[in-house]
N, C-alpha and C. Protein backbone atom coordinates (compact mmCIF):
# COMPACT_ATOMS: atom_id res chain seq x y z
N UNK A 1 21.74 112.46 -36.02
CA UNK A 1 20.87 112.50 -34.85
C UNK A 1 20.06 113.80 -34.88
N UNK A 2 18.86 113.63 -34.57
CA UNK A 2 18.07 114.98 -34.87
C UNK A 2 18.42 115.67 -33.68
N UNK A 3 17.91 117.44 -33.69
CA UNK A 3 17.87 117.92 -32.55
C UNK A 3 17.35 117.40 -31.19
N UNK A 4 16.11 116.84 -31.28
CA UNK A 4 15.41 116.85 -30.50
C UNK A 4 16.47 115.53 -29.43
N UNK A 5 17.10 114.27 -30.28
CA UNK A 5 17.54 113.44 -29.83
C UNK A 5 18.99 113.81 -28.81
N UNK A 6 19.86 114.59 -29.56
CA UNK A 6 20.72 115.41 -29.36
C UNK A 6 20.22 116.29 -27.68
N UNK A 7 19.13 116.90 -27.62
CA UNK A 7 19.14 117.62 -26.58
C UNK A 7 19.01 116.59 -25.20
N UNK A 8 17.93 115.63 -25.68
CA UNK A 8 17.75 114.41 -24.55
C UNK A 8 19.01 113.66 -23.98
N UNK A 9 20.06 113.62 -25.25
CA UNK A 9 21.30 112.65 -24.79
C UNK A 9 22.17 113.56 -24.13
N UNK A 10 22.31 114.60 -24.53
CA UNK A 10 23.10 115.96 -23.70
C UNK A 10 22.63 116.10 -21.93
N UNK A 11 21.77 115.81 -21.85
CA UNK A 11 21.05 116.02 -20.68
C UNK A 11 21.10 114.20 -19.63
N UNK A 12 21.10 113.37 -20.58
CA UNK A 12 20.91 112.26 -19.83
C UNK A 12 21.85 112.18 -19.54
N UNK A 13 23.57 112.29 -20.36
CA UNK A 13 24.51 111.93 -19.95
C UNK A 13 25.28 112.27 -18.74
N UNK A 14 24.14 113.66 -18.42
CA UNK A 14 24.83 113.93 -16.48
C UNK A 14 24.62 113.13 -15.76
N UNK A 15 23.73 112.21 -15.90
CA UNK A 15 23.66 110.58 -15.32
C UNK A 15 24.46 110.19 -15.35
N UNK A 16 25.15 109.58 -14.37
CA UNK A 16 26.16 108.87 -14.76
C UNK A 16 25.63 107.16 -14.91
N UNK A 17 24.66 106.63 -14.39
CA UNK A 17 24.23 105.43 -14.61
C UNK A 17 23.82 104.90 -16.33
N UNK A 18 23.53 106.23 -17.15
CA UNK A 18 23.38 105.61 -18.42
C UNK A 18 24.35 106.18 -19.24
N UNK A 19 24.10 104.85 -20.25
CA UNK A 19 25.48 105.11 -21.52
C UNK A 19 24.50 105.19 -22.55
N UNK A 20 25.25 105.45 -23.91
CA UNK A 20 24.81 105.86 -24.96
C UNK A 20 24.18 104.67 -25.33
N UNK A 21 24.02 103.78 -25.38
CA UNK A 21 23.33 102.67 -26.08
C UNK A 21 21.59 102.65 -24.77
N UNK A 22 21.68 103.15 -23.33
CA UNK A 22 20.54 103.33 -22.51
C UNK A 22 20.20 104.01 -23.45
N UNK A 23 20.36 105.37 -23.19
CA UNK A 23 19.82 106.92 -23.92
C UNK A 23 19.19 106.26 -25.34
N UNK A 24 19.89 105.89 -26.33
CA UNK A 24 19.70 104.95 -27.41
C UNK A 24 18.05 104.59 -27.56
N UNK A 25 18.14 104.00 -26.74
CA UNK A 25 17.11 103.05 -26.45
C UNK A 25 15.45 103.65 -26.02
N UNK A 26 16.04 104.72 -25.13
CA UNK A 26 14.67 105.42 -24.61
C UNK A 26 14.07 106.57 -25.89
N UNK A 27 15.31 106.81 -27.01
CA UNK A 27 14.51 107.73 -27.76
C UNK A 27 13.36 108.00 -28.23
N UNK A 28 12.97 106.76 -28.85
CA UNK A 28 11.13 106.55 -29.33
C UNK A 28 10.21 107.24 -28.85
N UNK A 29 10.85 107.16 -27.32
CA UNK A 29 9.63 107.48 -26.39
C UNK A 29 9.65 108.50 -25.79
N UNK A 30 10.76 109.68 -26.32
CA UNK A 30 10.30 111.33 -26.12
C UNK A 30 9.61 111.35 -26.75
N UNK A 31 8.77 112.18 -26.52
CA UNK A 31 7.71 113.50 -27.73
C UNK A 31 8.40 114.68 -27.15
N UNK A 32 8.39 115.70 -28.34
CA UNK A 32 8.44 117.01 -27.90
C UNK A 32 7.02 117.59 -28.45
N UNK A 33 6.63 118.82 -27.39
CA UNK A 33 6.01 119.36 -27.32
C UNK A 33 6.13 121.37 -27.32
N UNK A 34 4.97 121.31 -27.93
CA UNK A 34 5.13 122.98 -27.66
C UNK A 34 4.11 123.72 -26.65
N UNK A 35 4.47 124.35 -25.94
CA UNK A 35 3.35 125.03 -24.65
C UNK A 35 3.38 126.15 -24.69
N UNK A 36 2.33 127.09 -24.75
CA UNK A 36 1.71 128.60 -25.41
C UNK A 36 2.31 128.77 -24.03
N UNK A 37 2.68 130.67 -23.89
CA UNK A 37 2.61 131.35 -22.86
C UNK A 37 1.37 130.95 -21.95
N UNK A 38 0.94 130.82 -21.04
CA UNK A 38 -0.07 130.85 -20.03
C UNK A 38 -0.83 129.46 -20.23
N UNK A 39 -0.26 128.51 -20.58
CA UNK A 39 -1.02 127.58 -20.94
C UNK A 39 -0.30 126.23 -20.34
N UNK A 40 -0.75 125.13 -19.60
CA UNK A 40 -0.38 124.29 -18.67
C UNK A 40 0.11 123.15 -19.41
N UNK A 41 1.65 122.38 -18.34
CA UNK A 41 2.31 121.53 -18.22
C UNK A 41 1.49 120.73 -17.79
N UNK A 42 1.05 120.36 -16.60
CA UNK A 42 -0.24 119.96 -15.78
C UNK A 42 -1.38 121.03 -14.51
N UNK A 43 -2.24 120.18 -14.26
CA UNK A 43 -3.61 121.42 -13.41
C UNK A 43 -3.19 120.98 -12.44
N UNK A 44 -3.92 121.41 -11.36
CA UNK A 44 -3.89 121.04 -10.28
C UNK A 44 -5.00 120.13 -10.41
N UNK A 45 -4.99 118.81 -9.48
CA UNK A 45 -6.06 118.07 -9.16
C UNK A 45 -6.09 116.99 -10.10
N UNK A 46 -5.22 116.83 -10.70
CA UNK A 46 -4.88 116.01 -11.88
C UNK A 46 -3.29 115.38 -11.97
N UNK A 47 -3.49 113.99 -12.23
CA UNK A 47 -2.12 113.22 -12.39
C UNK A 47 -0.99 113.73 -13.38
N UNK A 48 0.18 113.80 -12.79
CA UNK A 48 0.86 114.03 -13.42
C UNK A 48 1.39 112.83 -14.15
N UNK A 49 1.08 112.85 -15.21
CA UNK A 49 1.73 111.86 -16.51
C UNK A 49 2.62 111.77 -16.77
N UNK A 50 3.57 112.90 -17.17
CA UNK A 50 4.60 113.05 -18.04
C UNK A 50 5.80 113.78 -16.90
N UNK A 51 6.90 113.15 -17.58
CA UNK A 51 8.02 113.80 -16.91
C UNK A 51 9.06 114.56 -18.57
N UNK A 52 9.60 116.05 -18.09
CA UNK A 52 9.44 116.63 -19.09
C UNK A 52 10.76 117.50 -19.13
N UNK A 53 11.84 117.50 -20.06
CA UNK A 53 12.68 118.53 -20.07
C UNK A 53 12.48 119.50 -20.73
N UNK A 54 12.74 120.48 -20.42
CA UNK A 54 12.66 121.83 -20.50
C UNK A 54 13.80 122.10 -22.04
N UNK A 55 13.69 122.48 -23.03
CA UNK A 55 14.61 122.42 -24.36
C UNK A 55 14.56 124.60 -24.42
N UNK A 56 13.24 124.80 -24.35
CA UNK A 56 13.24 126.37 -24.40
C UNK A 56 12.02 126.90 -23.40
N UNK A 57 12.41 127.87 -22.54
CA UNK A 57 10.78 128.46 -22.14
C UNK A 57 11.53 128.29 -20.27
N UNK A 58 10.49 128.80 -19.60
CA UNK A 58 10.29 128.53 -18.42
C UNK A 58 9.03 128.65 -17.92
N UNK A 59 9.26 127.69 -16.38
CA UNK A 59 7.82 127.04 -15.88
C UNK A 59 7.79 127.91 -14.57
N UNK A 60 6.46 127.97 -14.05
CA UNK A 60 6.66 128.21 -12.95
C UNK A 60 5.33 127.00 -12.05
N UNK A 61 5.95 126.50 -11.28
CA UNK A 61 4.86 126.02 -10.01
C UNK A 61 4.64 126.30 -9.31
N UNK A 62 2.84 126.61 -8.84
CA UNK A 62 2.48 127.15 -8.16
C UNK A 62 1.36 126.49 -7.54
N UNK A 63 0.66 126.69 -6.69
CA UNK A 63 -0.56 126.88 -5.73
C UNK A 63 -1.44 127.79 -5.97
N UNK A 64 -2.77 127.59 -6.29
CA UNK A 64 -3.72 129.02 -5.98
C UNK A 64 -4.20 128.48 -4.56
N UNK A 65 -4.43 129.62 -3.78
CA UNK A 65 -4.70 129.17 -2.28
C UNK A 65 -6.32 129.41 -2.42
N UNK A 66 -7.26 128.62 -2.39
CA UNK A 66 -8.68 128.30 -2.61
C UNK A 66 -9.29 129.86 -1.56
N UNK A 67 -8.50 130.11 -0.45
CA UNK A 67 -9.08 131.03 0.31
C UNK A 67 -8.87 132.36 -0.09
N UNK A 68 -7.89 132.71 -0.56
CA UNK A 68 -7.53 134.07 -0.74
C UNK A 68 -7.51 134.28 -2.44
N UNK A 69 -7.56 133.00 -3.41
CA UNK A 69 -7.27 133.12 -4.86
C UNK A 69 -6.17 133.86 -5.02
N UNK A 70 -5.35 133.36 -4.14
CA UNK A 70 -3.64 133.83 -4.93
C UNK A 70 -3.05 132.72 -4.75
N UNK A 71 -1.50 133.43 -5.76
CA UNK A 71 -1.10 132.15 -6.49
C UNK A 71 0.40 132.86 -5.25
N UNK A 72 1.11 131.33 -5.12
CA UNK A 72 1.95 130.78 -4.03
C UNK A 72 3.09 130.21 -5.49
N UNK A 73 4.23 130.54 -5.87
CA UNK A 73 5.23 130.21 -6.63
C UNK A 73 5.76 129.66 -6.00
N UNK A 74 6.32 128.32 -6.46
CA UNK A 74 6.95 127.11 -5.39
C UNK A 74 8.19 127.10 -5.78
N UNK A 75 8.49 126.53 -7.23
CA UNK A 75 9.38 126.57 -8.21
C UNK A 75 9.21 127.35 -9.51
N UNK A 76 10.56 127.20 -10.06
CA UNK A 76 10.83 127.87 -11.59
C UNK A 76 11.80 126.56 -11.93
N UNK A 77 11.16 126.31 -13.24
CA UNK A 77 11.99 125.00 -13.99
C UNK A 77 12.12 125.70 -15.67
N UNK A 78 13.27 126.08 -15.55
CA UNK A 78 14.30 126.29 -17.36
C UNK A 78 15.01 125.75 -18.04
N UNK A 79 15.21 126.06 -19.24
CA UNK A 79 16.21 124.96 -20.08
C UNK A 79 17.21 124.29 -19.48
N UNK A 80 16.83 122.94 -19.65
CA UNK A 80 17.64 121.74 -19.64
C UNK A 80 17.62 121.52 -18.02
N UNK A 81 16.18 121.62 -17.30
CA UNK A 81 15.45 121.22 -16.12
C UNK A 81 14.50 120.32 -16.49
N UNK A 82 14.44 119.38 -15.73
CA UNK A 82 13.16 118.19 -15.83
C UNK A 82 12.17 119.29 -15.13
N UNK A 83 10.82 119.07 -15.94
CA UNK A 83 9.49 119.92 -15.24
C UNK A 83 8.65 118.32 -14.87
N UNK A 84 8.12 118.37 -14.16
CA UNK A 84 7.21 117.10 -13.55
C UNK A 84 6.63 118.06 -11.86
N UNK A 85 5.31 117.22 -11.53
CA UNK A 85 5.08 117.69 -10.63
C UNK A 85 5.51 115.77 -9.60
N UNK A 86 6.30 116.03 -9.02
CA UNK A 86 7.27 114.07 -8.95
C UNK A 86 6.59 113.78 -7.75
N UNK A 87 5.70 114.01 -7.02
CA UNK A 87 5.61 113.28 -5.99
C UNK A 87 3.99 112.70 -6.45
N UNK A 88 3.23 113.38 -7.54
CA UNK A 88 2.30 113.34 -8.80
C UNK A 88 2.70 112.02 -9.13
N UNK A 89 3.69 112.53 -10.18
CA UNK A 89 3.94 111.45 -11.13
C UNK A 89 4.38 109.83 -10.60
N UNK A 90 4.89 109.79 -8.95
CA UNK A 90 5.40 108.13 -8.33
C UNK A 90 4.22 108.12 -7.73
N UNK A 91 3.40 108.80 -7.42
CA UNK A 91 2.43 108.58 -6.26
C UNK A 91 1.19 107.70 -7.35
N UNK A 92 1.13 108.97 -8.65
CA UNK A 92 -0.10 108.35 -9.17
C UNK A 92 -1.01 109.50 -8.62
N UNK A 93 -1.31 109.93 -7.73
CA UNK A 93 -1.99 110.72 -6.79
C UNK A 93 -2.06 112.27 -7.53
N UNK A 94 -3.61 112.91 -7.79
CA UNK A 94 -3.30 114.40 -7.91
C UNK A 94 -2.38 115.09 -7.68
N UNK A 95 -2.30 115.90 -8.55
CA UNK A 95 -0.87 116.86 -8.13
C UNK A 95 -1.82 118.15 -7.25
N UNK A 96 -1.22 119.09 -6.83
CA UNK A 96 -1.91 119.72 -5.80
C UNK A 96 -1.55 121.50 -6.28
N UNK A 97 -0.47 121.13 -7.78
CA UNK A 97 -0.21 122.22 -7.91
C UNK A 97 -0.14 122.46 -9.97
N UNK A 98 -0.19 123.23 -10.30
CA UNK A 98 -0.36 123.95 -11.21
C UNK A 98 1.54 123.79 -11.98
N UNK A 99 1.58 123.36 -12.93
CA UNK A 99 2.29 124.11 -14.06
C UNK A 99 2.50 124.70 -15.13
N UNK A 100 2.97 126.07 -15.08
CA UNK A 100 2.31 126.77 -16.11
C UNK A 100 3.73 127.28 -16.87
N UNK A 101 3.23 127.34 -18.23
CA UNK A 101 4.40 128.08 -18.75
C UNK A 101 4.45 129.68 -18.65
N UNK A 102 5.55 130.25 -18.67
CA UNK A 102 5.68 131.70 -18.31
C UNK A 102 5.74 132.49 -19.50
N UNK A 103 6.55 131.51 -20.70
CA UNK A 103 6.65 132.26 -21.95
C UNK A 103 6.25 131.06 -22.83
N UNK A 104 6.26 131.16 -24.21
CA UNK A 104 5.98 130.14 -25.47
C UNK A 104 7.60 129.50 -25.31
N UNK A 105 6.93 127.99 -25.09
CA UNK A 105 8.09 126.85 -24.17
C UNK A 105 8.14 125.85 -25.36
N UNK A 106 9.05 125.25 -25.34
CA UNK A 106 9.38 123.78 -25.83
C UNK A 106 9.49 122.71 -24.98
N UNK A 107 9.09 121.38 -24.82
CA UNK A 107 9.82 120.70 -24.62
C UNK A 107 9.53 119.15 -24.62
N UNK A 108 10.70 118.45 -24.42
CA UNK A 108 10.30 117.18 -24.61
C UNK A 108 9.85 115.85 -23.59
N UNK A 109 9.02 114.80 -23.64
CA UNK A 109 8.49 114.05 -22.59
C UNK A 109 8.69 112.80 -22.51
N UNK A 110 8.67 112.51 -21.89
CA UNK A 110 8.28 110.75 -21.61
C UNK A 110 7.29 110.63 -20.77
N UNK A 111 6.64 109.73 -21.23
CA UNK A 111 5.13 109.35 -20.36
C UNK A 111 5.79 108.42 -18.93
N UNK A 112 4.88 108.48 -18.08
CA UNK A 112 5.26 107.69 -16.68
C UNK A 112 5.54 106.38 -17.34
N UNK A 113 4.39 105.70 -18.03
CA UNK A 113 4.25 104.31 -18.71
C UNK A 113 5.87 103.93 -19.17
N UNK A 114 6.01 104.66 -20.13
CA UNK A 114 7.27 104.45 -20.75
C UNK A 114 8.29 104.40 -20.24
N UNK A 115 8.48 105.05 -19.04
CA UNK A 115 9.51 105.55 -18.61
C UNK A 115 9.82 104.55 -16.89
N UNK A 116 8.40 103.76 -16.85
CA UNK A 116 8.34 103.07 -15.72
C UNK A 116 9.09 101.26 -16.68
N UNK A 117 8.53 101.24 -18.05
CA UNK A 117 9.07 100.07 -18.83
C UNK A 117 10.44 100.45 -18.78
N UNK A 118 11.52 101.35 -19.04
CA UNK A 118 12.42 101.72 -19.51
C UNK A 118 13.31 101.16 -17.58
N UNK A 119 12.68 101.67 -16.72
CA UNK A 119 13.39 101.22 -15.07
C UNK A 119 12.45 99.32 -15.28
N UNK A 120 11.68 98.93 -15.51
CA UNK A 120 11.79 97.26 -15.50
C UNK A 120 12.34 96.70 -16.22
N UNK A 121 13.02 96.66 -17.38
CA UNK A 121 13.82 96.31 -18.37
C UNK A 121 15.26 96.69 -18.20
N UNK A 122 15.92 97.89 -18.03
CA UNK A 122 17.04 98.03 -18.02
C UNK A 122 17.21 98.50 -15.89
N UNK A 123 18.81 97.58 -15.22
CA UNK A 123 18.86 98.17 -14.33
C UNK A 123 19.56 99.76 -14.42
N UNK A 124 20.22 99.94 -15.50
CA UNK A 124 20.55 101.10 -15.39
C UNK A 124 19.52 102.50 -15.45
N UNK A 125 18.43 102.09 -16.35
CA UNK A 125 16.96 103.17 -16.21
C UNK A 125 16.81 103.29 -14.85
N UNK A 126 16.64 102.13 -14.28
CA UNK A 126 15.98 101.72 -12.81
C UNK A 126 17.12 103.03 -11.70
N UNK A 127 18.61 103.11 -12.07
CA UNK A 127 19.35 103.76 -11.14
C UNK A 127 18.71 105.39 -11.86
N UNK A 128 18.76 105.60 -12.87
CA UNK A 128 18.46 106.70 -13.27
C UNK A 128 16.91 107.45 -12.63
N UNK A 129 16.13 106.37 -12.24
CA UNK A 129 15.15 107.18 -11.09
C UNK A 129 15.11 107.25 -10.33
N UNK A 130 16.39 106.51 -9.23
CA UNK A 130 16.71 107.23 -8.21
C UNK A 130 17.68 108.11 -7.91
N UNK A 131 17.96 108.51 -9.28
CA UNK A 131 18.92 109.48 -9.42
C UNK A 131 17.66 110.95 -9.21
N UNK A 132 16.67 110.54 -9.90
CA UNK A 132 15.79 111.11 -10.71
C UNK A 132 15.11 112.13 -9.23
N UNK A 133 15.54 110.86 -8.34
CA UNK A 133 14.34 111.02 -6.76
C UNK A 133 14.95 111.81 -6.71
N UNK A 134 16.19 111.59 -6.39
CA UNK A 134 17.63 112.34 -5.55
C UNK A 134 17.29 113.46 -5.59
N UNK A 135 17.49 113.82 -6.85
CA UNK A 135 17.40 115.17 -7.41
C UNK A 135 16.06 116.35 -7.02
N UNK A 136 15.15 115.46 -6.75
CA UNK A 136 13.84 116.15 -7.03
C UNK A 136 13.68 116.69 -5.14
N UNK A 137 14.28 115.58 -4.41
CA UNK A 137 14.57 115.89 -2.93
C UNK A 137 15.34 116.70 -2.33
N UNK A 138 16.44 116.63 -3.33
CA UNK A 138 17.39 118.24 -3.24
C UNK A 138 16.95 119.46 -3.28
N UNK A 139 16.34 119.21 -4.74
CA UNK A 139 15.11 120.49 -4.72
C UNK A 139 14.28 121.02 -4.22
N UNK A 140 13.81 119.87 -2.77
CA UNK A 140 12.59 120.35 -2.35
C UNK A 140 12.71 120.19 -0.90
N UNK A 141 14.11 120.05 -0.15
CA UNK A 141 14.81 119.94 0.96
C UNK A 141 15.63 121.68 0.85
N UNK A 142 16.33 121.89 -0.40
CA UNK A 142 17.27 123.18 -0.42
C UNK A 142 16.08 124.48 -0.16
N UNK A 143 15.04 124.28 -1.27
CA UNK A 143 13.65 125.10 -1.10
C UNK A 143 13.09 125.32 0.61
N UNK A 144 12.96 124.57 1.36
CA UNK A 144 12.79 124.42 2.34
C UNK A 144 13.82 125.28 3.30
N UNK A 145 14.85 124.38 3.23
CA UNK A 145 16.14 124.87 3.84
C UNK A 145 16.59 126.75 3.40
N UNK A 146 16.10 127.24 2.33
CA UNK A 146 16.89 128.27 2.04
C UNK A 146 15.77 129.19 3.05
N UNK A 147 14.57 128.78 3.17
CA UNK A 147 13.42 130.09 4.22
C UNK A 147 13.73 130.05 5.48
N UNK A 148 14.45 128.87 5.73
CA UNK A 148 15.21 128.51 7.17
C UNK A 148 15.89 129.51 7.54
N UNK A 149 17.09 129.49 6.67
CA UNK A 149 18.61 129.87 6.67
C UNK A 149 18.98 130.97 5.94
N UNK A 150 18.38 131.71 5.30
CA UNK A 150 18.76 132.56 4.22
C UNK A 150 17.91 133.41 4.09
N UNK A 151 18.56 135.01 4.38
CA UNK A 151 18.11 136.46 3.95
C UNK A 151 17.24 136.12 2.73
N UNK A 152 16.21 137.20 2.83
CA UNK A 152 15.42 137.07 1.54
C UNK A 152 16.37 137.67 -0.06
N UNK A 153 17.42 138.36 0.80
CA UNK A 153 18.03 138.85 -0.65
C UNK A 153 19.24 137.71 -0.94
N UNK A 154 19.00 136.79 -0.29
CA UNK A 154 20.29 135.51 -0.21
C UNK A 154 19.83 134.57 -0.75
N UNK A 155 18.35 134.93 -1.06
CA UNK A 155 17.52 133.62 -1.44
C UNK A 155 17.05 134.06 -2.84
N UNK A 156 17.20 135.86 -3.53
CA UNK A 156 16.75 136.13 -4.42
C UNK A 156 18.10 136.01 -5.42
N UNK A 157 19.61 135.83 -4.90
CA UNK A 157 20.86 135.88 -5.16
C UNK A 157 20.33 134.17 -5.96
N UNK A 158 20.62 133.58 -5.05
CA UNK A 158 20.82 131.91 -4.97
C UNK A 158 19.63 131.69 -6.37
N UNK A 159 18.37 132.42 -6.50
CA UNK A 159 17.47 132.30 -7.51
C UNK A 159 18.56 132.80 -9.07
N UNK A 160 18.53 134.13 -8.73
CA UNK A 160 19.42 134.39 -9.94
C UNK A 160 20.48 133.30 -10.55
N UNK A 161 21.31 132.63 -9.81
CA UNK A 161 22.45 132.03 -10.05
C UNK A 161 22.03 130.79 -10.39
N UNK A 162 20.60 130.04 -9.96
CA UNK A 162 20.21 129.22 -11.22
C UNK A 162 18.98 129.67 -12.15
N UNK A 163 18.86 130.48 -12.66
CA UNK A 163 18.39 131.15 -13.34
C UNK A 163 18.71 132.49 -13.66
N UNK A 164 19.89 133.20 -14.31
CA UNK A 164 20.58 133.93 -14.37
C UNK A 164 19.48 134.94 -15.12
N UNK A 165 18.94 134.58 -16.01
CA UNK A 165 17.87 135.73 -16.44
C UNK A 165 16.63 135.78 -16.10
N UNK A 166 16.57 135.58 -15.29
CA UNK A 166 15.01 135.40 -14.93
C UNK A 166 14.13 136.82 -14.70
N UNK A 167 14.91 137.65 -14.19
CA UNK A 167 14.05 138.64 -13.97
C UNK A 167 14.00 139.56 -15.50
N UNK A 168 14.80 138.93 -16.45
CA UNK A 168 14.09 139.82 -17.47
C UNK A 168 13.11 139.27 -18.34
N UNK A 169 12.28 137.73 -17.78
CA UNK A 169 11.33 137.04 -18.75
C UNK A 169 10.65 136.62 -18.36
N UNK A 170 10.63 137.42 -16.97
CA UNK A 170 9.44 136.99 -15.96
C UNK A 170 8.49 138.01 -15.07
N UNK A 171 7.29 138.53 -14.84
CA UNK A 171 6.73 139.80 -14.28
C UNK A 171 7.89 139.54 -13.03
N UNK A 172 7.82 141.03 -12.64
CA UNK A 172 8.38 140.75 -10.75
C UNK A 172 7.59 140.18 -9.78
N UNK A 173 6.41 140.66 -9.85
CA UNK A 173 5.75 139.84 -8.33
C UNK A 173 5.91 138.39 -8.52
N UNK A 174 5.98 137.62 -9.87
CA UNK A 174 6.21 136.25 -9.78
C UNK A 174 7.49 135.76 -9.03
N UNK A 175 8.32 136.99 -9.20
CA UNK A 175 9.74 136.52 -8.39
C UNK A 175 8.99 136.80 -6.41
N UNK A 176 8.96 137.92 -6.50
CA UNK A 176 8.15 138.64 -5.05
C UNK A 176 7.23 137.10 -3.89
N UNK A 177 6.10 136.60 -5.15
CA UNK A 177 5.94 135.48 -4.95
C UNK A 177 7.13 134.18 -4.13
N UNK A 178 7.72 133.92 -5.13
CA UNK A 178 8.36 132.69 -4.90
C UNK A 178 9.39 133.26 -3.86
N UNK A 179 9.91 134.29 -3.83
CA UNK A 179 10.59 134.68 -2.37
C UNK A 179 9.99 134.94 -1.31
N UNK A 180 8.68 134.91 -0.92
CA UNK A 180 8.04 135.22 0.04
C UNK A 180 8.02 136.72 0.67
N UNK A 181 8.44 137.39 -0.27
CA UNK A 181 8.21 138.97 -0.02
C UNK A 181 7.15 139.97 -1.02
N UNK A 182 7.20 141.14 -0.28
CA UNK A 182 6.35 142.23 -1.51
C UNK A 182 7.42 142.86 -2.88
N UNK A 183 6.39 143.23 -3.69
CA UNK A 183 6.55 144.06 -5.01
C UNK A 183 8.27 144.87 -4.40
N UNK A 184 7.57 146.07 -3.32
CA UNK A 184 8.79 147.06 -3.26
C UNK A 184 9.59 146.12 -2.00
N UNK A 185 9.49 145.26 -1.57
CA UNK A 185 11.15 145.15 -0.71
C UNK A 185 11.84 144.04 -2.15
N UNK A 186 11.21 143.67 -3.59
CA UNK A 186 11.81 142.66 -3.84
C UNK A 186 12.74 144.26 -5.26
N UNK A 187 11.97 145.42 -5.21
CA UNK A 187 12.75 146.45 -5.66
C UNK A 187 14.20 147.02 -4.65
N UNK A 188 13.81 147.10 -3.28
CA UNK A 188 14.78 147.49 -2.67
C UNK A 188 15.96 146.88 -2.88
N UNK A 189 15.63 145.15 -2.86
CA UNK A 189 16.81 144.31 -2.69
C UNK A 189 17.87 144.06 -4.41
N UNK A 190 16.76 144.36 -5.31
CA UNK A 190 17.37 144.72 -6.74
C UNK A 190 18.49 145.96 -6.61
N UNK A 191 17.96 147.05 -6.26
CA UNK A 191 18.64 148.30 -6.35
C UNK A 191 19.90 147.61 -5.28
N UNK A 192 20.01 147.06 -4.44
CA UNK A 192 20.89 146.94 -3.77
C UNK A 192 21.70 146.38 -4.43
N UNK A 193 21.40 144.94 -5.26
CA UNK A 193 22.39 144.34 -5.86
C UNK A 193 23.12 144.97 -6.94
N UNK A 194 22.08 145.92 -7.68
CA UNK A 194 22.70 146.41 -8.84
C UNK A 194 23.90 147.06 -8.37
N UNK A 195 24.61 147.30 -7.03
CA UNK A 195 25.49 148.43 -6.99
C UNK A 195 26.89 147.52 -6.64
């Protein structure tokens, strides 16, 4: 089994709806891909096609706000994370946001097409995208929920712990960004943790 097949079946099998003969089946229809530092997953204003795991590299999603030309960090998606912009990719509908790679990324895809044949043909594909939803609603309910409920240094903790290195492969204000704070309180709250 090549690498590339190997990383897809490693990753599908946290599904619990597919077995090795599903996985099997959908191989054909990864591509892997390679994405330069600074160079896009998808634009804004444009369909998201592809749904995409992450093999090496990290993403970040963002917003440029048309009024002020700054960029709004939504998410960070890293190895062995699906990158998709998902409400894009079921809607059909522009995506509204930007994915960009942060460093020189790998990774591999399935087109919507393929991946919409793969849920009409098999019911177990079919559970695997609402596994797929599940997931993507967690993500974007907890995101929500953590500006609610959670200190900004509770929310820069909770970042670290799924993304354990992030702050050494990523500028800081991109973190500053996606926590909703400045440059020096996102230093204060570092120096704090370091102790």
């Amino acid at each position: 089994m090549s690498e590339k097949n190997e990383i897809i079946a490693r990753r599908l099998r946290q599904f619990d709806a597919l077995t090795d003969k599903d996985i099997a089946e959908s191989q054909p229809f990864w591509k892997p891909r390679t994405i330069r530092k600074g160079d896009f997953f998808n634009m804004q204003s444009m369909v998201c096609n592809d749904l995409g795991l992450v093999v090496k590299g990290i993403f970040r999603i963002y917003y440029r706000d048309p009024q002020t030309d700054r960029d709004k960090n939504l998410f960070f998606f890293s190895e062995n994370q699906f990158v998709v912009s998902f409400r894009s990719f079921i809607s059909r509908n522009p995506c509204w946001y930007f994915i960009e790679a942060m460093e020189d990324s790998e990774i591999v895809f399935i087109s919507y097409k393929d991946l919409n044949g793969l849920y009409e043909t098999n019911p177990n594909w079919g559970k695997f995208g609402r596994l797929l939803a599940e997931l993507f609603f967690s993500y974007a309910q907890t995101r929500a929920e953590e500006f609610m409920f959670f200190s900004h240094e509770e929310r820069y903790l909770r970042l670290l712990e799924e993304h354990p290195n992030i702050v050494e492969r990523i500028p800081a204000y991109h973190i500053s960004s996606y926590l909703g704070i400045t440059n020096p309180s996102l230093s204060r709250i570092r120096k704090r943790v370091k102790k």
